[in-house]
Protein backbone atom coordinates (compact mmCIF):
# COMPACT_ATOMS: atom_id res chain seq x y z
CA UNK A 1 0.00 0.00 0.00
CA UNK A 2 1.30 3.40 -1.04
CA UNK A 3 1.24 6.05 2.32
CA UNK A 4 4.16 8.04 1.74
CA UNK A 5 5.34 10.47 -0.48
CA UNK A 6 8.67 7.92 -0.45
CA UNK A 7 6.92 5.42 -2.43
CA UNK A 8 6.44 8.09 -5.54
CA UNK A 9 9.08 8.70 -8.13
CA UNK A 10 10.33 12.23 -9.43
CA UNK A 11 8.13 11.49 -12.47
CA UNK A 12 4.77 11.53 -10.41
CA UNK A 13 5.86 13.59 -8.42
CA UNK A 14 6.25 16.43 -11.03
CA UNK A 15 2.99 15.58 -12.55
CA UNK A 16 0.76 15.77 -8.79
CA UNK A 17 3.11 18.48 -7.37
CA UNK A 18 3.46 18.85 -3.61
CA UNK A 19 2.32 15.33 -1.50
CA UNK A 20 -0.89 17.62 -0.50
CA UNK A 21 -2.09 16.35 -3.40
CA UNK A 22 -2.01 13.10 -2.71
CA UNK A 23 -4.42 13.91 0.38
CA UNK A 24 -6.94 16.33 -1.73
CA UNK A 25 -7.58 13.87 -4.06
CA UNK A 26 -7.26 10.51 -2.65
CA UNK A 27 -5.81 7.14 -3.94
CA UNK A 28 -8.04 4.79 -4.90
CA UNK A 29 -7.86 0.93 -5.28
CA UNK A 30 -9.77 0.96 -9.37
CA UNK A 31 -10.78 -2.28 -11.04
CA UNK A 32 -7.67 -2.90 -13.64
CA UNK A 33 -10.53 -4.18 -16.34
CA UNK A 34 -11.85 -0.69 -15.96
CA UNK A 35 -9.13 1.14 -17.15
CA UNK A 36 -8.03 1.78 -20.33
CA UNK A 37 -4.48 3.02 -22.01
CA UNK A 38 -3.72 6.26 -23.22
CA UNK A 39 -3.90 6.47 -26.94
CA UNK A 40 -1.18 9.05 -27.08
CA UNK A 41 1.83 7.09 -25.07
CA UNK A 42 5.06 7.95 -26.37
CA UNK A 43 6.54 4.51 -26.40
CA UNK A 44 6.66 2.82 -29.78
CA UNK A 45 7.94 -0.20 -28.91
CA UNK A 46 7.08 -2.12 -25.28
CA UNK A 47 9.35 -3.30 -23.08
CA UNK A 48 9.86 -6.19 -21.15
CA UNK A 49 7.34 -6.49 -18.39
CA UNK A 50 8.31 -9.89 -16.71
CA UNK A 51 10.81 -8.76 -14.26
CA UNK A 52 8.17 -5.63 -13.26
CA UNK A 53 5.44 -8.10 -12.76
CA UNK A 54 7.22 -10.75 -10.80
CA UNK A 55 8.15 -7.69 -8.38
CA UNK A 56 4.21 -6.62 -8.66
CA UNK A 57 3.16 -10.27 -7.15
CA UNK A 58 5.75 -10.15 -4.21
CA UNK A 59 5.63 -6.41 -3.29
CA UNK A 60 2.50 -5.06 -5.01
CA UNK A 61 2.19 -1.99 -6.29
CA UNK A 62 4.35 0.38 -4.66
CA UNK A 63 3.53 3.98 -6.87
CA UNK A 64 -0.01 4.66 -8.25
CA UNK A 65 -0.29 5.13 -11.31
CA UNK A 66 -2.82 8.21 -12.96
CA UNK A 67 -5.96 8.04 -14.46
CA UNK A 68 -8.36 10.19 -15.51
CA UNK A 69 -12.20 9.11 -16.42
CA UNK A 70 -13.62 8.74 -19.41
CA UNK A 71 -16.85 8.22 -18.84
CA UNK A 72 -18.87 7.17 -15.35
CA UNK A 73 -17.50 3.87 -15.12
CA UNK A 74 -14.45 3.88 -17.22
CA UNK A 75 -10.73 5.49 -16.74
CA UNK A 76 -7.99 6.54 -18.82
CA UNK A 77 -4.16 5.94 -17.96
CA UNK A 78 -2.33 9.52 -17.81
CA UNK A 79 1.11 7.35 -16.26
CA UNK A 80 2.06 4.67 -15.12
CA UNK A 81 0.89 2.12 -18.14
CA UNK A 82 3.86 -0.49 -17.61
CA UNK A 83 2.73 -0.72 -13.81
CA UNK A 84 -0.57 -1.15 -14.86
CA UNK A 85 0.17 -3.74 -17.76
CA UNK A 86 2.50 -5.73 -15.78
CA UNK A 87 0.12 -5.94 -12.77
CA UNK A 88 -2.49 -7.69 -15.25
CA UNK A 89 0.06 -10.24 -16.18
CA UNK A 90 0.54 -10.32 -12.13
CA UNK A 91 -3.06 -11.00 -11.66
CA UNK A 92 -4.23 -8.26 -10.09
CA UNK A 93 -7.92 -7.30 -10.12
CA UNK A 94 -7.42 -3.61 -8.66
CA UNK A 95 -4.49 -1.55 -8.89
CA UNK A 96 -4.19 1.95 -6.48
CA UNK A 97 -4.32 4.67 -8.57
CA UNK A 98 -4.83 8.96 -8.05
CA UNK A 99 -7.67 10.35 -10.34
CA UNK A 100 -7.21 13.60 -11.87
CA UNK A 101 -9.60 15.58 -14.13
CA UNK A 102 -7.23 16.44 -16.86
CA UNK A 103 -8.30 18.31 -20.13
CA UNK A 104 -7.39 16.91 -23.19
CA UNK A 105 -4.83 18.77 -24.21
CA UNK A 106 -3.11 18.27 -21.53
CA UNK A 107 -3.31 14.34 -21.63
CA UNK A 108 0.08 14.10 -24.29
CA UNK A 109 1.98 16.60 -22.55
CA UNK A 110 1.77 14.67 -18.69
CA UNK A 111 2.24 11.19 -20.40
CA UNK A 112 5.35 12.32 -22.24
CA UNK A 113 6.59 14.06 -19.02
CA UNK A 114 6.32 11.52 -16.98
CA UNK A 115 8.06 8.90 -19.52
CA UNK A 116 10.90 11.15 -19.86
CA UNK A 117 11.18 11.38 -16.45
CA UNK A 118 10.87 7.64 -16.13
CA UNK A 119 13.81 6.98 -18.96
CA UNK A 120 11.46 4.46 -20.22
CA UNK A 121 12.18 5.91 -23.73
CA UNK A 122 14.83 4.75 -26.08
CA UNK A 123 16.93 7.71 -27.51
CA UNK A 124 14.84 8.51 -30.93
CA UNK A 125 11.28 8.33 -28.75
CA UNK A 126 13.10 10.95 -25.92
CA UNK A 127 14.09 13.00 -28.68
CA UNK A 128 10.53 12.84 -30.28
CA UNK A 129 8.77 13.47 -27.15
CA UNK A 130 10.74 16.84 -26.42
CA UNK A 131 10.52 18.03 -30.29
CA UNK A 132 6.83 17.45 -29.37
CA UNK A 133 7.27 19.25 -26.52
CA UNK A 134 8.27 21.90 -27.55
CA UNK A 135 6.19 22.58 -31.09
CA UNK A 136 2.76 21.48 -29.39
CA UNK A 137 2.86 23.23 -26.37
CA UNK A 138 5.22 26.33 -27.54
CA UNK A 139 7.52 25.86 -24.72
CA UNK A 140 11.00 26.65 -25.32
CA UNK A 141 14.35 24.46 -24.31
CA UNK A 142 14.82 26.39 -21.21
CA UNK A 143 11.04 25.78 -20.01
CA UNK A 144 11.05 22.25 -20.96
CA UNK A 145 14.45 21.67 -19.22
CA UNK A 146 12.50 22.89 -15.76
CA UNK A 147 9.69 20.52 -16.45
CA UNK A 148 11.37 17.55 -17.22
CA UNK A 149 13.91 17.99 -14.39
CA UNK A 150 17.35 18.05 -17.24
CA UNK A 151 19.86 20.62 -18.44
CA UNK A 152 18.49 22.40 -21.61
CA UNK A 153 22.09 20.87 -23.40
CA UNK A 154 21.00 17.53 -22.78
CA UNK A 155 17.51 18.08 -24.31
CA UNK A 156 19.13 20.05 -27.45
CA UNK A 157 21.53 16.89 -28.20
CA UNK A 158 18.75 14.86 -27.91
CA UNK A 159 16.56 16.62 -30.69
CA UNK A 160 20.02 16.76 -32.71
CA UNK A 161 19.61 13.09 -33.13
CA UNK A 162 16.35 13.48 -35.24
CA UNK A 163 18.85 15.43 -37.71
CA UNK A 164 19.99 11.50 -39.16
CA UNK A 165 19.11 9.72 -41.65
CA UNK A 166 16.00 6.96 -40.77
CA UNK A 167 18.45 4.01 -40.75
CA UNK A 168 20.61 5.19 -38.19
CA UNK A 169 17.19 5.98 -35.80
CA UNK A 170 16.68 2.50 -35.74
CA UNK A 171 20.14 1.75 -34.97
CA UNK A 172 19.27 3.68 -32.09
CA UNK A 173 15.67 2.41 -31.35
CA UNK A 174 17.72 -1.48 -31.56
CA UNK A 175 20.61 -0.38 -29.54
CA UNK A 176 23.00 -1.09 -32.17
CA UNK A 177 24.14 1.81 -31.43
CA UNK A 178 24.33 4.70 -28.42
CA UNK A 179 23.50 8.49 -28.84
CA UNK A 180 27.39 9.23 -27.99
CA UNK A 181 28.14 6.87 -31.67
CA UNK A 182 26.26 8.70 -33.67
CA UNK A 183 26.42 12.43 -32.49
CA UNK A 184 29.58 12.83 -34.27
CA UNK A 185 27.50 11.83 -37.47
CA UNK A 186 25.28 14.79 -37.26
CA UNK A 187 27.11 17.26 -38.80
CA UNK A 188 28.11 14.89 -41.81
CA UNK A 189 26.29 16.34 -44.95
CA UNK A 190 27.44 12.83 -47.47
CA UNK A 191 25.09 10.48 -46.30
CA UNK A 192 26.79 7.82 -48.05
CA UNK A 193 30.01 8.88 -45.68
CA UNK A 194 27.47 8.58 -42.91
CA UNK A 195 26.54 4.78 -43.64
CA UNK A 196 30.50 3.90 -44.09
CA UNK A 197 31.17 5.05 -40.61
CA UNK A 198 27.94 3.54 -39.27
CA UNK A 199 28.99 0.07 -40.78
CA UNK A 200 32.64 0.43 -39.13
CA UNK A 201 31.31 1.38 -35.94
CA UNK A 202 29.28 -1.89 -35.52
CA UNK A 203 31.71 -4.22 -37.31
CA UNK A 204 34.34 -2.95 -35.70
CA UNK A 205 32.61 -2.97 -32.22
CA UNK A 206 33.77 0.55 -31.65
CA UNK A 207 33.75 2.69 -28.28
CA UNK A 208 32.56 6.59 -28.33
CA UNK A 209 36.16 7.70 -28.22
CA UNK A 210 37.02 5.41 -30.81
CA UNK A 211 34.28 6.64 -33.31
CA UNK A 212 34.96 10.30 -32.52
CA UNK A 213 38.63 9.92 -32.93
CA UNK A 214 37.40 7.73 -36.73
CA UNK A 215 35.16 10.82 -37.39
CA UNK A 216 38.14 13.07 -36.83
CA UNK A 217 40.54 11.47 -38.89
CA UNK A 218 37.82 11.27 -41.95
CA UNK A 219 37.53 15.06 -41.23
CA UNK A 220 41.74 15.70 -41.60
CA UNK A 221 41.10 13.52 -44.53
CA UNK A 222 43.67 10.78 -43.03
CA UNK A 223 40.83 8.17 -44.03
CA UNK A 224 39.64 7.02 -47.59
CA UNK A 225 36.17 8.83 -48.57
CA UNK A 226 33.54 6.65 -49.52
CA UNK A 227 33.86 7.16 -52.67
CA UNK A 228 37.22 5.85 -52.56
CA UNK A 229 36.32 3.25 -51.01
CA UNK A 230 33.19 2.44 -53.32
CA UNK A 231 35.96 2.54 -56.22
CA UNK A 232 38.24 0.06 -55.02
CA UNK A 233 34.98 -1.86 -54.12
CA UNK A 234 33.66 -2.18 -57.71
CA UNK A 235 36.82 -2.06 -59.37
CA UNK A 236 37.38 -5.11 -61.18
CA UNK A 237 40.87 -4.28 -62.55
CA UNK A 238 42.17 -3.51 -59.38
CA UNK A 239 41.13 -6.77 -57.33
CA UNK A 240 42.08 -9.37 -60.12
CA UNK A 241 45.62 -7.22 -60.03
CA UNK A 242 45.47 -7.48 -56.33
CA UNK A 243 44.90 -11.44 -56.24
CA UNK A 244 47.81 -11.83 -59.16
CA UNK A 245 50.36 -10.06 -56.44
CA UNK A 246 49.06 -12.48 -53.65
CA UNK A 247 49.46 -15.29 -55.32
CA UNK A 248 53.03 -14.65 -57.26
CA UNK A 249 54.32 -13.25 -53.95
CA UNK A 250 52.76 -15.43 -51.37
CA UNK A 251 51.84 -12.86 -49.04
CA UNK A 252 48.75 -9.98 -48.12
CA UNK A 253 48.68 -7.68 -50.96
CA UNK A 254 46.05 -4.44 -50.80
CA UNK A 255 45.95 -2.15 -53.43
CA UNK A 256 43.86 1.17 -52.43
CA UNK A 257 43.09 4.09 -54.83
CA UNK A 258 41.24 4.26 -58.35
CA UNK A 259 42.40 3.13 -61.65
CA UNK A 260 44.30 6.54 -62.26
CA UNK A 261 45.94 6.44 -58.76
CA UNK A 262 46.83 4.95 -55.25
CA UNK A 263 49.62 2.45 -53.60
CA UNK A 264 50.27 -0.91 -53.61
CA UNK A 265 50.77 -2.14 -49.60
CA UNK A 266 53.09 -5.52 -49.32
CA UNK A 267 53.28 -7.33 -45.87
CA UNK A 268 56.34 -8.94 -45.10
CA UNK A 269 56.99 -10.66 -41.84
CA UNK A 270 60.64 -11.48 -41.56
CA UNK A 271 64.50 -10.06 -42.67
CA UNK A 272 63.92 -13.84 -44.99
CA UNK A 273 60.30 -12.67 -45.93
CA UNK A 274 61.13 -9.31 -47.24
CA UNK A 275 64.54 -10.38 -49.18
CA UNK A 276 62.55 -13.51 -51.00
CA UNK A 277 59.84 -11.05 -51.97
CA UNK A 278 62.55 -8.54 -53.46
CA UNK A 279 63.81 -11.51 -55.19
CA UNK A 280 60.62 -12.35 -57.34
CA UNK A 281 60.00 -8.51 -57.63
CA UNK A 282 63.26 -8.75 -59.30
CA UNK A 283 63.72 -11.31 -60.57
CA UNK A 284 63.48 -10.04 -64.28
CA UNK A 285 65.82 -6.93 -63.85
């Protein structure tokens, strides 16, 4: 049972205010088949709710969740849908809850506020919610930042990330990759350039550092362009060359460049290694 304001998280607590509330309006114990989810969640995509539930069948429910009603006999979920969802699967018949009259137009903004708050979001919904935010309710960075309970930077990186191209929001939305991989992307105008590093970041399994310090050297131009690399990709010339050399001198060839220009990279492994492959370079002279 929930008889403290200890049991409520920062989210609910910014969307009820000062524990007062609590005792103005009341919590009530609501029949879970009576309520119904709010059309306008945030979430795309829902997450696990096993762990939550198991909790919700040894402990109960320790924070209300928010409802407003629909209609005499019917409520509508304002926050606190996983807790609600997950005490179904618990098999729970009522669930406590605090009603609120809430106007319509206020139902989005207190459900996205209180996911934020929650960090039940994966990056791209965040940064959706706050771009929402923000053009909906004509709030600015600064006002936002004071609702939400974050620095205004953190919000404007986070709407940044909308800036990228589709593919690399679901990189995010999968957690193939992290906001700190891709922010260095932003900024990138060739979006074929963008898909090169994305495809290096995951092959190669690389850290933050390691992709801003890739991002930096493509930026000095101390890496190949794509379109470099798309040439020595789909040039034929070039790779049946490059297999010739491997084979004649028994060792990793790479050739890099274009037909009209680039270098020819021989590995040798030994003081033996490098004076046998002179020898067959030379052979002819």
């Amino acid at each position: 049972m929930v008889n403290s304001k200890k049991a409520l998280g920062r989210g609910l607590d910014a969307l009820l205010g000062e524990t007062e509330l609590l005792e103005a309006e009341g919590l009530q114990f609501i029949d879970i088949d009576k309520i119904s989810p709010n059309p306008n969640q945030p979430r795309e995509k829902a997450l696990n709710l096993e762990e939550l539930a198991n909790s919700i069948k040894e402990k109960g429910v320790l924070q209300p969740i928010i409802v407003t009603p629909i209609d005499k006999n019917r409520y509508e979920i304002i926050a606190g849908e996983r807790r609600w969802r997950a005490a179904k699967i618990a098999g729970l018949k009522k669930i406590p809850a605090i009603v609120r009259n809430i106007k319509e137009n206020e139902k989005l903004e207190l459900a996205l506020i209180e996911n934020i708050q929650r960090e039940n979001l994966n990056p791209v919904e965040e940064a959706q919610a706050y771009k929402i935010l923000i053009e909906k309710f004509n709030l600015s960075q600064e006002e936002l930042a004071k609702r939400v309970g974050k620095d205004r930077s953190t919000i404007a990186n986070s709407i940044r990330l909308l800036n990228l191209p589709n593919k690399i929001l679901e990189d995010l939305k999968e957690g193939r990759l992290q906001p700190g991989h891709v922010r260095p992307l932003i900024n990138i105008k060739n979006v074929n350039l963008i898909f090169h590093l994305r495809d290096r970041i995951i092959n190669e399994k690389l850290t933050v550092r390691e992709t801003e310090e890739l991002v930096k050297k493509y930026k000095l131009g101390q890496e190949k362009t794509t379109k470099e690399v798309k040439k020595e990709k789909f040039s034929p010339e070039l790779n049946l060359i490059e297999n010739k050399l491997r084979e004649y001198l028994g060792t990793k060839v790479k050739i890099s460049g274009s037909n009209k220009a680039g270098k020819i990279i021989i590995e040798y492994y030994s003081e033996d290694d490098i004076e046998r492959i002179i020898n067959l370079i030379l052979k002819d002279f």
